[in-house]
Protein backbone atom coordinates (compact mmCIF):
# COMPACT_ATOMS: atom_id res chain seq x y z
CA UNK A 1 -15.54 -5.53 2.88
CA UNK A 2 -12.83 -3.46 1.79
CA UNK A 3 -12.74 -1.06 -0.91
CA UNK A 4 -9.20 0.51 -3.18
CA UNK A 5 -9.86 3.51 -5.44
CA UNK A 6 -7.04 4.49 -7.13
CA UNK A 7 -6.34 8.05 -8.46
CA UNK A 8 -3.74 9.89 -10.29
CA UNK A 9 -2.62 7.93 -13.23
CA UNK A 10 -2.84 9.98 -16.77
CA UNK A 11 -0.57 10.86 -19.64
CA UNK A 12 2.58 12.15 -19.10
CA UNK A 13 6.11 13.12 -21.22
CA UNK A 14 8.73 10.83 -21.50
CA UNK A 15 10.66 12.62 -18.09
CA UNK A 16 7.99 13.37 -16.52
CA UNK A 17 6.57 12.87 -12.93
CA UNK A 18 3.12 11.49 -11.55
CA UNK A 19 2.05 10.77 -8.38
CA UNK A 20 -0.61 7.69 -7.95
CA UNK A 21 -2.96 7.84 -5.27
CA UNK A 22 -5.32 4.88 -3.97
CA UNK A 23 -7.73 4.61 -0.91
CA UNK A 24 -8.88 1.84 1.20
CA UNK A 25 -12.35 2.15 2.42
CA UNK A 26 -14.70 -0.18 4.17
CA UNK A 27 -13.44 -2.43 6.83
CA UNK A 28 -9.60 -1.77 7.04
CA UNK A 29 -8.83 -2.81 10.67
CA UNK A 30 -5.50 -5.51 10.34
CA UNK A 31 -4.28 -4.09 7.24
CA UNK A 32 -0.82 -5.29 6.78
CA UNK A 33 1.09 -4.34 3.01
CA UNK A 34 -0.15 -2.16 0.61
CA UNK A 35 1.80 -2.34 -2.70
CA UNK A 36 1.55 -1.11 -6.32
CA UNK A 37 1.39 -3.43 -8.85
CA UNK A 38 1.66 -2.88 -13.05
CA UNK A 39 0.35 -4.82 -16.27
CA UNK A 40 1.23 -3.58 -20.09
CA UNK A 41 -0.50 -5.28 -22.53
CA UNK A 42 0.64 -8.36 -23.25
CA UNK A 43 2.80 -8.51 -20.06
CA UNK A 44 1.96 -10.55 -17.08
CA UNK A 45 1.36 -7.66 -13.45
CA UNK A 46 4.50 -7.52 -11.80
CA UNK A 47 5.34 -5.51 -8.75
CA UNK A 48 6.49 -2.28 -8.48
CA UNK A 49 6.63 -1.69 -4.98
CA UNK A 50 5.12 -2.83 -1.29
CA UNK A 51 5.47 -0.98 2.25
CA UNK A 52 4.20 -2.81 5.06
CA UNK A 53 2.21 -1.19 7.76
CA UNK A 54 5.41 -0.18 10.08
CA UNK A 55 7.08 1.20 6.61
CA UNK A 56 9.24 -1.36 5.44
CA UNK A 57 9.62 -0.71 2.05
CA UNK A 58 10.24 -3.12 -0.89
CA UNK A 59 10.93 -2.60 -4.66
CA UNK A 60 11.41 -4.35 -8.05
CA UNK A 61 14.58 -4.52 -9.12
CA UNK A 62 13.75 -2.97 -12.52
CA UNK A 63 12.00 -0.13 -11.10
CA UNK A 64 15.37 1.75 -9.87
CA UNK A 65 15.35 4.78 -8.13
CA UNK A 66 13.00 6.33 -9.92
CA UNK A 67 9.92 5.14 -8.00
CA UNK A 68 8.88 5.98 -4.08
CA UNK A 69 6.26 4.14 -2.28
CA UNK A 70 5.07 5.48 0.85
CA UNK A 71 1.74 5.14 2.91
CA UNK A 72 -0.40 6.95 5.37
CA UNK A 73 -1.69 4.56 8.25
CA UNK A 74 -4.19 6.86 9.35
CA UNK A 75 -5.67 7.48 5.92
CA UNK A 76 -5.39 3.93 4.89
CA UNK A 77 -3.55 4.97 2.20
CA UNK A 78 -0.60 4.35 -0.11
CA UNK A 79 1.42 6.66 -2.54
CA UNK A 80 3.17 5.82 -5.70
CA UNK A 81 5.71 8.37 -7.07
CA UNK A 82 6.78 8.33 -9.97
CA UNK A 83 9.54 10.54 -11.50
CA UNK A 84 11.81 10.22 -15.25
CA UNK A 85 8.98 8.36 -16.48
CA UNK A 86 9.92 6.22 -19.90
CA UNK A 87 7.93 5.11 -22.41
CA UNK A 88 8.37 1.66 -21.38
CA UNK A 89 6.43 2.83 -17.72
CA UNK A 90 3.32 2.80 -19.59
CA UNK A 91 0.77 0.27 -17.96
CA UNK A 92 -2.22 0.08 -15.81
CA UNK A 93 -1.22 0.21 -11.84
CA UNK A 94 -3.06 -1.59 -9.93
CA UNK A 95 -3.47 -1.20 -5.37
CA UNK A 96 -3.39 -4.15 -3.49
CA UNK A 97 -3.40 -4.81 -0.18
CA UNK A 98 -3.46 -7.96 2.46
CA UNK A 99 -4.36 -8.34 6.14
CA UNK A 100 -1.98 -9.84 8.99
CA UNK A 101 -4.55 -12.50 9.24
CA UNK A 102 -4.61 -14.95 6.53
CA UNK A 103 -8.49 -15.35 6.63
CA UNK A 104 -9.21 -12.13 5.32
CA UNK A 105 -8.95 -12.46 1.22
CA UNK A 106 -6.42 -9.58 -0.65
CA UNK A 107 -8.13 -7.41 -2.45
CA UNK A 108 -7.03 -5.25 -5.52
CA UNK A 109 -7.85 -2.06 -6.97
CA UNK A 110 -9.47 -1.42 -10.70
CA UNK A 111 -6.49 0.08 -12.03
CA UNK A 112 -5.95 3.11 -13.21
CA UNK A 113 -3.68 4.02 -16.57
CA UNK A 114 -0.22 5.83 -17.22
CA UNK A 115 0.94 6.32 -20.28
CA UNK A 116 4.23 7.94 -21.11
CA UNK A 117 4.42 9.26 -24.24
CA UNK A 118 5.66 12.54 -26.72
C-alpha cells in the first residue's frame, strides 16, 4: 500500500513563494504520474500540474508560469513551486499519483493548506 505525505503548504504574502513537498512511501514500484492537485472552498479540485515518471510535464492553463512541478524518481517524490502567489492561490493541494498498471488503485494525499493573504 502506498502512502503521500505532503509538506510545505502555510501562509504566505500576496507575492510570495512556497515550495510544496509530498512523499510516497510504502510500495511504490510502477509509479507512473505524480501531480498536484487544488480545492478552495466551494470549488470543485482541479489540477495544477502532473510530470510523469520520464519528466513530461503538464500544466493547467490557469496556473501560468508561475508554478513548476518537478519530481525525484529516486525519492519517490514530487515538488510543487510556487512563486507570485495571489490571493486567489489559496486552497488545499492535494498529491496524487497512479501506477502504469491499471490494477493498482490512485491514491491521494491529505492535503495540506496555502493561504495567500496580507
Amino acid at each position: 500500500q502506498v502512502r503521500l505525505v505532503e509538506s510545505g503548504g502555510g501562509l504566505v504574502q500576496p507575492g510570495g513563494s512556497l515550495r510544496l513537498s509530498c512523499e510516497a512511501t510504502g510500495d511504490t514500484y510502477g509509479i507512473n504520474v505524480m501531480a498536484w492537485y487544488r480545492q478552495a472552498p466551494g470549488n470543485q479540485r482541479e489540477l495544477v500540474a502532473e510530470i510523469t515518471r520520464g519528466g513530461v510535464t503538464n500544466y493547467a492553463d490557469s496556473m501560468g508560469a508561475r508554478f513548476t512541478i518537478s519530481r525525484s524518481n529516486a525519492k519517490n517524490s514530487v515538488y510543487l513551486q510556487m512563486s507570485s502567489l495571489k490571493p486567489e492561490d489559496t486552497a488545499a493541494y492535494y498529491c496524487y499519483l497512479n501506477f502504469f498498471s491499471p490494477s493498482y488503485p490512485e491514491v491521494w494525499g491529505q492535503g495540506t493548506q496555502v493561504t495567500v493573504s496580507s
